[in-house]
N, C-alpha and C. Protein backbone atom coordinates (compact mmCIF):
# COMPACT_ATOMS: atom_id res chain seq x y z
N UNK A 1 29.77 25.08 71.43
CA UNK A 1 29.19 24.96 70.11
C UNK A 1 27.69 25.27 70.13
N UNK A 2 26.87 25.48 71.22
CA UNK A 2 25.40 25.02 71.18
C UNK A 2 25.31 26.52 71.61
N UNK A 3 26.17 27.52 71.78
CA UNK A 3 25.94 28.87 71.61
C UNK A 3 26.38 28.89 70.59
N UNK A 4 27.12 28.63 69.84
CA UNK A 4 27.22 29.11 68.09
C UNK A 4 26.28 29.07 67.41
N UNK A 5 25.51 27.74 67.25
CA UNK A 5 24.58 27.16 66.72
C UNK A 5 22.98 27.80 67.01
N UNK A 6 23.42 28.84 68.43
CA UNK A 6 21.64 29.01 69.07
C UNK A 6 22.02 30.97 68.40
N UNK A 7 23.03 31.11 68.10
CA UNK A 7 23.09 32.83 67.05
C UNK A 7 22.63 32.41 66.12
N UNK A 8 23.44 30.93 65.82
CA UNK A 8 23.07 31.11 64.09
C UNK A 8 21.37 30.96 63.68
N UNK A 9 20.73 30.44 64.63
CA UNK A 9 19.40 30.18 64.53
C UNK A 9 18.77 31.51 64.59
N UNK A 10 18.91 32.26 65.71
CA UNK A 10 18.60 33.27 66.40
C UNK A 10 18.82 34.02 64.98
N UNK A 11 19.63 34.52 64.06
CA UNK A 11 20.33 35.38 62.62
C UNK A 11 19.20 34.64 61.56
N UNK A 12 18.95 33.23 61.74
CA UNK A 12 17.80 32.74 61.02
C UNK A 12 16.74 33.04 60.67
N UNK A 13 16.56 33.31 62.12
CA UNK A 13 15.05 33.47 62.55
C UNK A 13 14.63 35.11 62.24
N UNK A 14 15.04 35.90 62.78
CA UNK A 14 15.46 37.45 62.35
C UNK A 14 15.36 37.42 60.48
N UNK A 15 15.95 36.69 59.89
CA UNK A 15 16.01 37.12 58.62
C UNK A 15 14.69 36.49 57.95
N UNK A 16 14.36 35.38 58.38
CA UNK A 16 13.10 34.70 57.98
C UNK A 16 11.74 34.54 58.51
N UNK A 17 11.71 35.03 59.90
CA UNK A 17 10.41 35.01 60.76
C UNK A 17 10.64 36.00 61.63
N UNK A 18 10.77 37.34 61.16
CA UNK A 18 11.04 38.30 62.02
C UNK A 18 9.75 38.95 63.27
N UNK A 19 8.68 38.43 62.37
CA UNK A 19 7.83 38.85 63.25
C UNK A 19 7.50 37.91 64.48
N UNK A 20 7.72 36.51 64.36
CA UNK A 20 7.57 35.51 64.97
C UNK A 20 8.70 35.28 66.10
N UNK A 21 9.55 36.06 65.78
CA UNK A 21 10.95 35.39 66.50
C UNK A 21 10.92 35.07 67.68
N UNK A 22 10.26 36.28 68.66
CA UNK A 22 10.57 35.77 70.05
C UNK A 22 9.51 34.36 69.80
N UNK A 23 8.47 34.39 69.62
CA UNK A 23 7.64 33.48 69.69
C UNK A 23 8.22 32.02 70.13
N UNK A 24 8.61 31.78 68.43
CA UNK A 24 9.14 30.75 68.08
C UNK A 24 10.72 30.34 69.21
N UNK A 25 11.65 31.81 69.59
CA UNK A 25 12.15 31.33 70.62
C UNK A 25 12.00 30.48 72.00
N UNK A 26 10.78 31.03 72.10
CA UNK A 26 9.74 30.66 73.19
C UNK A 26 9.68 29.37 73.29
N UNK A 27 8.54 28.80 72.50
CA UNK A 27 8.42 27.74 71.59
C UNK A 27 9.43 26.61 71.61
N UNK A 28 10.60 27.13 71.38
CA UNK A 28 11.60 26.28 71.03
C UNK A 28 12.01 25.89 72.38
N UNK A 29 12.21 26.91 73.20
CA UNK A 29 12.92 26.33 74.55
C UNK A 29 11.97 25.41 75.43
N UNK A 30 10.84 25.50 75.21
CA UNK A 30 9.58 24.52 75.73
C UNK A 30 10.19 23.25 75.25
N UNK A 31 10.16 23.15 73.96
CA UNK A 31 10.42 21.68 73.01
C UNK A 31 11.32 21.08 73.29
N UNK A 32 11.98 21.63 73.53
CA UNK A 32 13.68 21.19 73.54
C UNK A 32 13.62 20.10 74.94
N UNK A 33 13.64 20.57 75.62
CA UNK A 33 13.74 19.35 76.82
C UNK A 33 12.95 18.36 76.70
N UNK A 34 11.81 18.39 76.21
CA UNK A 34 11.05 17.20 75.62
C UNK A 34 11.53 16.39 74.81
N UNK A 35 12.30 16.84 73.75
CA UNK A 35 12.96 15.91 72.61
C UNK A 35 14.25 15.25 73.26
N UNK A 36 15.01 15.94 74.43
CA UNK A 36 16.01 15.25 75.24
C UNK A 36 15.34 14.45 75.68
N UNK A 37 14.19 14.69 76.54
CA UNK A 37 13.72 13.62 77.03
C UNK A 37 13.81 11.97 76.71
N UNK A 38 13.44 11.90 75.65
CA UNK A 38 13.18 10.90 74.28
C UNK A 38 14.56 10.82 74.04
N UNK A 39 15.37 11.23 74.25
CA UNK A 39 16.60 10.91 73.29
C UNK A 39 17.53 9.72 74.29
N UNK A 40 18.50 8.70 73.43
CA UNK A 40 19.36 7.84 74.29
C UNK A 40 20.16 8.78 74.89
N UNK A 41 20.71 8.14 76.09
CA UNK A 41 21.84 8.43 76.69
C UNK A 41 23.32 7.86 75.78
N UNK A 42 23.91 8.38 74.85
CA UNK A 42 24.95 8.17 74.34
C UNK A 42 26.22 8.25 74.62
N UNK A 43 26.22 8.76 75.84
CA UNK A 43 28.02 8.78 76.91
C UNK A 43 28.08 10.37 77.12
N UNK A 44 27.22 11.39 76.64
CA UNK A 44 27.71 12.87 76.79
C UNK A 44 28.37 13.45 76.59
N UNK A 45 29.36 14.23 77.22
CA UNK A 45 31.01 15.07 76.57
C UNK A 45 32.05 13.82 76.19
N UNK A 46 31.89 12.32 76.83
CA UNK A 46 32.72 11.66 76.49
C UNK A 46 32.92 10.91 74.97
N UNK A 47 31.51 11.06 74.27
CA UNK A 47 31.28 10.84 72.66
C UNK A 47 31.15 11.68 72.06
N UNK A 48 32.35 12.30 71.20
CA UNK A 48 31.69 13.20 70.25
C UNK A 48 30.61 13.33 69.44
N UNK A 49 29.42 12.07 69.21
CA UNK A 49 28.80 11.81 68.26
C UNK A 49 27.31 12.88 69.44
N UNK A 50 27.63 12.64 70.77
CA UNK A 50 26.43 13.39 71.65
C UNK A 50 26.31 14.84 71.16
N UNK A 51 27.40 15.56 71.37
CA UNK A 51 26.99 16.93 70.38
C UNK A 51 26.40 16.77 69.41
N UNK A 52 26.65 16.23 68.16
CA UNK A 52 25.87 16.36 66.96
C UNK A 52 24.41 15.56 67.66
N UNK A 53 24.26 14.79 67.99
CA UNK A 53 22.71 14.57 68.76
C UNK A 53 22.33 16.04 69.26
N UNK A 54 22.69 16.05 70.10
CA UNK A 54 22.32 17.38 71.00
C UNK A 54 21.96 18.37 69.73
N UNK A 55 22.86 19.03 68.72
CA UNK A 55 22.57 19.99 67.47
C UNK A 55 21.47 19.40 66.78
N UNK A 56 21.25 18.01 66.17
CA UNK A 56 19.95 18.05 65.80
C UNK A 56 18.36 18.06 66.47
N UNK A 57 19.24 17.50 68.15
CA UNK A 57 17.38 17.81 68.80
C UNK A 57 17.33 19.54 68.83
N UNK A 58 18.51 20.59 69.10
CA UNK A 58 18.45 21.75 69.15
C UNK A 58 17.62 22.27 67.38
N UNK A 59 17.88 21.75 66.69
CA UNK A 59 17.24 22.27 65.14
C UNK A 59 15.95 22.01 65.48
N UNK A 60 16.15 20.41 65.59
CA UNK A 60 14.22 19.48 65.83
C UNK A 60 13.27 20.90 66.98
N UNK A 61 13.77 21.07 67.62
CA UNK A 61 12.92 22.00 68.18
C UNK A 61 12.90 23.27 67.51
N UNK A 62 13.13 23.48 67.37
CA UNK A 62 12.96 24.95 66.02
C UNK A 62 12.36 24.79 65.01
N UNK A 63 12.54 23.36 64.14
CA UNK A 63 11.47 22.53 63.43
C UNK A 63 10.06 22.64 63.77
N UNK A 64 9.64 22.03 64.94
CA UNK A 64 8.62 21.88 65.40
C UNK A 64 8.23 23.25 66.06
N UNK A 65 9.04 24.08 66.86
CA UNK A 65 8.14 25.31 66.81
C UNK A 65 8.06 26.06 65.62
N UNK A 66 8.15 26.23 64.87
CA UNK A 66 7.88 26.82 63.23
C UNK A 66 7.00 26.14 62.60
N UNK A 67 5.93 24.98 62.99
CA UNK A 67 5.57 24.22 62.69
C UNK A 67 6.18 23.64 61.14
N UNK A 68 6.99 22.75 61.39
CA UNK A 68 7.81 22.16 60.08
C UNK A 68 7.98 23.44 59.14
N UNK A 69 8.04 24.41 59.49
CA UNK A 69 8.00 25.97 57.97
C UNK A 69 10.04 25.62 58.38
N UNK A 70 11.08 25.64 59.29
CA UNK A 70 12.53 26.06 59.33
C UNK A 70 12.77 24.32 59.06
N UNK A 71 12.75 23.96 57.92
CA UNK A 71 13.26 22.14 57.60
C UNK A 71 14.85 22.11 57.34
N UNK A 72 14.91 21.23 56.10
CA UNK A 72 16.18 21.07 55.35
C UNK A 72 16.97 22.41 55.19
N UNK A 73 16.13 22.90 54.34
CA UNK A 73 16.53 23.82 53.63
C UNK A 73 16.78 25.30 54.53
N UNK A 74 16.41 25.30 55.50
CA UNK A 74 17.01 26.36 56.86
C UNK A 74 18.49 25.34 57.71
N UNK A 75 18.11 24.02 57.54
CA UNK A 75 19.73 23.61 58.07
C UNK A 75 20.96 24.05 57.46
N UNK A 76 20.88 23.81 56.20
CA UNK A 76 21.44 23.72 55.47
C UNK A 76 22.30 25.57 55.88
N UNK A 77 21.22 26.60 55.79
CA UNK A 77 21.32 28.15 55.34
C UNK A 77 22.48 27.92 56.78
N UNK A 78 21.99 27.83 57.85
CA UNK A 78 22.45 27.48 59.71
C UNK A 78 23.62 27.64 59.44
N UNK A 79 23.80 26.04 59.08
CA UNK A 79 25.20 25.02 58.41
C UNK A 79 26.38 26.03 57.86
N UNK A 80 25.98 26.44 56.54
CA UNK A 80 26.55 27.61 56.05
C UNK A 80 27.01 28.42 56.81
N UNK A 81 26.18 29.23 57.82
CA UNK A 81 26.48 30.43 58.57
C UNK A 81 27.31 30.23 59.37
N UNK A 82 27.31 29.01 59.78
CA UNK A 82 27.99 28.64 61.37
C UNK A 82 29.49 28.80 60.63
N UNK A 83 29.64 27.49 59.48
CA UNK A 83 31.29 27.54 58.91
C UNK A 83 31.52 28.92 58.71
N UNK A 84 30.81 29.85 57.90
CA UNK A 84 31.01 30.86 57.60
C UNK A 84 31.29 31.92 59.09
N UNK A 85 31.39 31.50 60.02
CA UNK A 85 31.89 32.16 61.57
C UNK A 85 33.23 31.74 61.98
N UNK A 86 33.15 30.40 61.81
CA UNK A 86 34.28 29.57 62.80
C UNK A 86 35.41 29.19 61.36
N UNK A 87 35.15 29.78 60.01
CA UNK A 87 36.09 29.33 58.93
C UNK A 87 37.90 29.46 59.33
N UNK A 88 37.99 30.60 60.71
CA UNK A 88 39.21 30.92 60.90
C UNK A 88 40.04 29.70 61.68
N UNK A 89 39.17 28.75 62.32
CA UNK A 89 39.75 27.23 62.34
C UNK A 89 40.44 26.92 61.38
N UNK A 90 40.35 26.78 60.11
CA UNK A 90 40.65 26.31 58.81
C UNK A 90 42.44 26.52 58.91
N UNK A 91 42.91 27.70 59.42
CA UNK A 91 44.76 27.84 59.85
C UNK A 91 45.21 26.47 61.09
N UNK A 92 44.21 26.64 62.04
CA UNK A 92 44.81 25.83 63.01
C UNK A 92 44.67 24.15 62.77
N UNK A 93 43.54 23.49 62.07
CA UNK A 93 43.28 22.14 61.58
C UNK A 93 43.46 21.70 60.12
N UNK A 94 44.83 22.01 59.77
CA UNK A 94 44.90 21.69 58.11
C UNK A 94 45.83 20.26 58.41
N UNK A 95 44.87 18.93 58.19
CA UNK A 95 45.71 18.00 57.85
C UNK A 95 46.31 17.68 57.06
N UNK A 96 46.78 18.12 56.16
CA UNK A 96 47.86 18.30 55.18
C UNK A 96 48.84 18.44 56.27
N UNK A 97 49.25 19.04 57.41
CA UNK A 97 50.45 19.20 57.67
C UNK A 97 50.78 18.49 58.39
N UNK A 98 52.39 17.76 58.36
CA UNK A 98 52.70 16.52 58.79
C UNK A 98 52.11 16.35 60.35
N UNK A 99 51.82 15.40 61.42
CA UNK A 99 51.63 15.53 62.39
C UNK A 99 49.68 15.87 62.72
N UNK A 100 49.14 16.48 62.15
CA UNK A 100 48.36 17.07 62.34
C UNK A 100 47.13 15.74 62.33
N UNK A 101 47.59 15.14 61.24
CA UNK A 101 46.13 14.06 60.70
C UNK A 101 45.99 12.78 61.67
N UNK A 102 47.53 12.48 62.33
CA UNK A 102 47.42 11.66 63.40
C UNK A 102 46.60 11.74 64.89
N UNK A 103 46.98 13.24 65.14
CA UNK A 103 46.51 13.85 66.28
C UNK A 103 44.99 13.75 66.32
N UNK A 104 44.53 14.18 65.11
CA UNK A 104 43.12 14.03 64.61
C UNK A 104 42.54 12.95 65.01
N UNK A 105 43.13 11.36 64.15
CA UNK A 105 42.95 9.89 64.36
C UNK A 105 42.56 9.94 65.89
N UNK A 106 43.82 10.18 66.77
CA UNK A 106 43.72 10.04 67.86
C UNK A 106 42.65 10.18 68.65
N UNK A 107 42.24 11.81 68.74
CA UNK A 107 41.72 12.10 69.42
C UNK A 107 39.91 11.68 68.92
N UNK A 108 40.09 11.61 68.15
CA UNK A 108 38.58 10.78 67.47
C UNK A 108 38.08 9.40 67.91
N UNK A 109 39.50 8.65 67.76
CA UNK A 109 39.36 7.36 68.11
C UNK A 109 39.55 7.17 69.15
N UNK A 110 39.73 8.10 70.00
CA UNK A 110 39.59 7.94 71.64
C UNK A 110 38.03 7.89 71.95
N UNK A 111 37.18 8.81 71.44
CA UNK A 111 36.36 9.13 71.60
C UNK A 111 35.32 8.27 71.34
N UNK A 112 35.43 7.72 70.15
CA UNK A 112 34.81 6.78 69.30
C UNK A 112 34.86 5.04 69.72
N UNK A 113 35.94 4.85 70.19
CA UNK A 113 36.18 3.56 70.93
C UNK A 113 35.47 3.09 71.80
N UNK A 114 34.85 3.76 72.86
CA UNK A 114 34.03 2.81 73.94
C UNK A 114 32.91 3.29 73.19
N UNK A 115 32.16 3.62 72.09
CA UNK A 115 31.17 3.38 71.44
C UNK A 115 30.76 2.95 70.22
N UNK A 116 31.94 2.34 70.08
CA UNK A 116 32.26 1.53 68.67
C UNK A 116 31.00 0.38 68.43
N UNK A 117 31.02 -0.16 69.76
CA UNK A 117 30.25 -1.50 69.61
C UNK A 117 28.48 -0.73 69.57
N UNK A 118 28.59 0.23 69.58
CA UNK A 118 27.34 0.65 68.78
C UNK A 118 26.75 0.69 67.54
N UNK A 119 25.53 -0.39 67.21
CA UNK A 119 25.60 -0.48 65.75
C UNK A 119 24.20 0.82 65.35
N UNK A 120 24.78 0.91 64.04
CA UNK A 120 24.01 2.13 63.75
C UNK A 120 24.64 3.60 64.06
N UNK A 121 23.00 4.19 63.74
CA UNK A 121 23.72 5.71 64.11
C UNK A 121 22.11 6.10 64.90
N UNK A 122 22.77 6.86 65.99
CA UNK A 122 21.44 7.00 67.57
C UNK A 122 20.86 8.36 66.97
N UNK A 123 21.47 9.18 65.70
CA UNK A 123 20.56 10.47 65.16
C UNK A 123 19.66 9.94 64.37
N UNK A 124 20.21 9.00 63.14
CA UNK A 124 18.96 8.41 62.69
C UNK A 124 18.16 7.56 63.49
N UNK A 125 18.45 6.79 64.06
CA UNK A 125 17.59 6.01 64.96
C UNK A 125 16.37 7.15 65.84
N UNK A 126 16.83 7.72 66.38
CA UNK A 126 15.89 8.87 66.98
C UNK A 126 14.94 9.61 65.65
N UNK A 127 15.38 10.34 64.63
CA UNK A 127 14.99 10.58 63.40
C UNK A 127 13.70 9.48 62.80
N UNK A 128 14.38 8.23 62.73
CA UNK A 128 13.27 7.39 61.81
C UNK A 128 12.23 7.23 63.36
N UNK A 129 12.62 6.51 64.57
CA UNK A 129 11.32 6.86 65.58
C UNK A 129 10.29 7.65 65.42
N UNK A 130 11.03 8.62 65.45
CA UNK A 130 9.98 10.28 65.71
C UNK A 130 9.69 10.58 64.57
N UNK A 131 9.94 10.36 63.37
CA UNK A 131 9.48 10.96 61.73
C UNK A 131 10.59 12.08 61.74
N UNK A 132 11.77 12.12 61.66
CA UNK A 132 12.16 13.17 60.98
C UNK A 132 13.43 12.67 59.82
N UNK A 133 13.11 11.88 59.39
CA UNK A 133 14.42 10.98 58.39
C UNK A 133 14.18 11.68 57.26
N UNK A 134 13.71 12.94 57.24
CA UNK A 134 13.59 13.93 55.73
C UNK A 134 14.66 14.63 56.04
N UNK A 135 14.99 15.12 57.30
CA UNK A 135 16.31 15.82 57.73
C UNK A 135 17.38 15.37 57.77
N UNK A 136 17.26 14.08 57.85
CA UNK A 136 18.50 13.67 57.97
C UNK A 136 20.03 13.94 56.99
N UNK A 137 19.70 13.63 55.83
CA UNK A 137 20.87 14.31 54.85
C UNK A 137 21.15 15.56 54.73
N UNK A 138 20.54 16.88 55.35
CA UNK A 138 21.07 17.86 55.61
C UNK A 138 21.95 17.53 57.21
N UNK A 139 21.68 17.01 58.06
CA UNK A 139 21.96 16.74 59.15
C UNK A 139 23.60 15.95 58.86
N UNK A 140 23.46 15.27 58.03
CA UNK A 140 24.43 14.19 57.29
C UNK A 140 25.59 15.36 57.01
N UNK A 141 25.21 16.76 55.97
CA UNK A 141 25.78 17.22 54.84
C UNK A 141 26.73 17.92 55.88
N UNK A 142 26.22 18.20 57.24
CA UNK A 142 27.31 18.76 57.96
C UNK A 142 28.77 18.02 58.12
N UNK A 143 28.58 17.00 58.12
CA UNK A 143 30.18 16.14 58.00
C UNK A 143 31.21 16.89 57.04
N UNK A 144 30.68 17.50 56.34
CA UNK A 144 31.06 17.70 55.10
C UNK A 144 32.10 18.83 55.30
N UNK A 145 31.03 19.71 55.87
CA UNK A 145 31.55 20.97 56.37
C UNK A 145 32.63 20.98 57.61
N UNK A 146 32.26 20.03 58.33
CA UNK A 146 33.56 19.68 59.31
C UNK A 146 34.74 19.51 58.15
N UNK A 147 34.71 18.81 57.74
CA UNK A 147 35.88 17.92 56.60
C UNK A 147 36.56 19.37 55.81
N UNK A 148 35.48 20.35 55.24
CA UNK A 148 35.98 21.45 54.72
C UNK A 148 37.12 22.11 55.80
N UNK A 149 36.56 22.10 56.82
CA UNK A 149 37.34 23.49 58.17
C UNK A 149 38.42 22.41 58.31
N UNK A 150 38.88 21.27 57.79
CA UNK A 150 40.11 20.87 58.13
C UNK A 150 41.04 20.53 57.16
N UNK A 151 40.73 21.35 56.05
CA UNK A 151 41.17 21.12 54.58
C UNK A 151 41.07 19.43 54.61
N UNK A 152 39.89 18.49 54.63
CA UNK A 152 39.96 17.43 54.39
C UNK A 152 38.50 17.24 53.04
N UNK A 153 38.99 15.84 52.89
CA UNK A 153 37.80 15.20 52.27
C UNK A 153 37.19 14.07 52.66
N UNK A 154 35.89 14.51 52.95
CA UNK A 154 35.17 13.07 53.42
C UNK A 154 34.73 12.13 52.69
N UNK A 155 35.37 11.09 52.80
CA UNK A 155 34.55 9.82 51.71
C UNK A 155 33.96 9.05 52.61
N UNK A 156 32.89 9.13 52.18
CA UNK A 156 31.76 8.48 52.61
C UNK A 156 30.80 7.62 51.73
N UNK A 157 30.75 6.47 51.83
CA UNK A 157 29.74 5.64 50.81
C UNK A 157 28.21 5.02 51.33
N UNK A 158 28.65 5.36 52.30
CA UNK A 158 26.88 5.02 52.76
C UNK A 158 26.74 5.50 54.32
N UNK A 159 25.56 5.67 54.36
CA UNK A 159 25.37 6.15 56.11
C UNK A 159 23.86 5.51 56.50
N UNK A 160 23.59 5.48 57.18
CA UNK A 160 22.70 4.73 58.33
C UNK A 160 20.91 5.36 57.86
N UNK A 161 21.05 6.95 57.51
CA UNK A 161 20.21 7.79 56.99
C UNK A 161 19.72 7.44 55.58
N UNK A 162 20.51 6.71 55.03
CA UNK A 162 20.62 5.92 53.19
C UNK A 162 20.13 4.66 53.49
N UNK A 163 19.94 4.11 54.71
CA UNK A 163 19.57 2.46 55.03
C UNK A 163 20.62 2.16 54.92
N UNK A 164 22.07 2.04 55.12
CA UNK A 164 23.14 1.05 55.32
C UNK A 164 22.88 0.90 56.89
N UNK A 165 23.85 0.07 57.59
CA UNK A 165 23.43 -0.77 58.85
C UNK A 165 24.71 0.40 59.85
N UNK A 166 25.72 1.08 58.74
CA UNK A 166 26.72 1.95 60.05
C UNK A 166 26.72 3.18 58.75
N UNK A 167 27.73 4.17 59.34
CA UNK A 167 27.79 4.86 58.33
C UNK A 167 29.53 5.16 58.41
N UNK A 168 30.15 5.50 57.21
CA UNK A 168 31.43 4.85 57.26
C UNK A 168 31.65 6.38 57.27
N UNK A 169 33.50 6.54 57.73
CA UNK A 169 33.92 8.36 57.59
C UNK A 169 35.52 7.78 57.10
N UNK A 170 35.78 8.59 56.30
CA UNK A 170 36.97 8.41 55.87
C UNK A 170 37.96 9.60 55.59
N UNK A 171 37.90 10.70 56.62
CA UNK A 171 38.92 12.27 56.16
C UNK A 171 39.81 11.80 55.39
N UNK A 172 40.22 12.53 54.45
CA UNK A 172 41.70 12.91 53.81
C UNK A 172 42.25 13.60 53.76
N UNK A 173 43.60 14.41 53.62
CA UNK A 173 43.73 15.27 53.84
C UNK A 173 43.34 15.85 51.97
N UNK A 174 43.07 17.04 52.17
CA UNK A 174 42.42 17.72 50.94
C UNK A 174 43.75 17.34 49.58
N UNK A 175 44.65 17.52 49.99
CA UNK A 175 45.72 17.79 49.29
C UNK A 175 46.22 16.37 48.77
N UNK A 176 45.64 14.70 48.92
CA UNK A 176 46.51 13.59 49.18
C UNK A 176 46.35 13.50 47.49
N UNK A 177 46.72 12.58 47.39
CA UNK A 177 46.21 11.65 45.91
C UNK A 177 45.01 11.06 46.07
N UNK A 178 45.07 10.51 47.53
CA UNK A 178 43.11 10.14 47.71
C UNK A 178 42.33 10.97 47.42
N UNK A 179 42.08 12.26 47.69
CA UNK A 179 40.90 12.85 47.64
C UNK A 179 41.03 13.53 45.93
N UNK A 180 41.96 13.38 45.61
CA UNK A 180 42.19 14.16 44.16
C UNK A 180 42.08 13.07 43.11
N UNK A 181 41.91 11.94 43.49
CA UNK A 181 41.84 10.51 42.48
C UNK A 181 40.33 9.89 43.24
N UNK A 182 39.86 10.02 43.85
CA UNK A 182 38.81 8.94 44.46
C UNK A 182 37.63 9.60 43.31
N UNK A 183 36.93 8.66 42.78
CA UNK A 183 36.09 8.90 42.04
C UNK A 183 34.53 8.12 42.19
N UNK A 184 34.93 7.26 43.12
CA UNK A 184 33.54 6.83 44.20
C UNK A 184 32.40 7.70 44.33
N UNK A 185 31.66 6.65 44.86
CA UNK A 185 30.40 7.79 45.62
C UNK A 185 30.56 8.28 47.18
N UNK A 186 29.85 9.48 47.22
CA UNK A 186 30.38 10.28 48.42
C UNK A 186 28.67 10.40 48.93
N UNK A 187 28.22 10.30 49.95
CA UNK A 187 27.30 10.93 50.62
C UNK A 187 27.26 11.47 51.75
């Protein structure tokens, strides 16, 4: 994923700082081990939640070499581009189909289990430390886009980035009566 994510930057950067690019490449790969530095140890390949860490210190350094100019509003463009690559997932992860949404559960809540007793969330926590809790709801909005590539819907009513104390995830499959009747708030 952290070569998907380092084109889509790289296609970013080219379209928006063309003259700067290697620069800011430069730049970025300096930063980057510094912001690991600083970052918790969260379990690694064994938590899925460490990738999405890992993707926002990979942005945060691109942030900061652009001096704050690639923010929200370049995650967001990223975000876009990336689904807009990998959309051909969307055949192989449709929980709508019987079997599929369990497997999902599973393999999530495998993942998620020996770090359950973690309260909070270690992106915002790192985020509000260091000052970057302006990013965070683009950082957030990616859930979203996961939830899309699996014909699901995420209900979500509060997250850690909003000041709640956890942040809740609730897939559906796109197609249920849940996601076509829930009339809640979603963030």
């Amino acid at each position: 994923m952290k070569t998907l994510i380092k084109h889509a930057i790289k296609k970013y950067l080219r379209k928006h700082f063309p003259r700067e690019e290697k620069v800011i490449l430069k730049r970025a790969e300096e930063i980057f081990p510094k912001l690991v530095a600083k970052a918790p140890n969260i379990g690694g390949k064994e938590n899925s939640l460490a990738s999405n860490l890992e993707m926002f210190l990979l942005f945060l350094s691109y942030y900061e070499a652009t001096d704050h100019r690639m923010a929200g509003e370049a995650i967001d463009e990223i975000i876009a581009d990336l689904y807009n690559n990998v959309k051909w997932l969307n055949g192989l992860m449709n929980i709508n189909k019987k079997g599929i949404l369990s497997t999902l559960r599973n393999a999530l809540y495998k993942s998620y289990r020996k770090y359950a007793q973690l309260v909070g969330c270690p992106i915002a926590d790192y985020a509000a430390k260091y000052g970057y809790m302006d990013l965070m709801p683009h950082m957030c909005a990616l859930d979203h886009s996961y939830a899309k590539l699996m014909h699901a819907k995420l209900i979500r009513t509060h997250t850690v980035a909003t000041g709640a104390d956890s942040c809740d995830y609730w897939y559906v499959p796109d197609q249920s009566e849940t996601a076509k009747n829930y009339k809640g708030i979603i963030v």
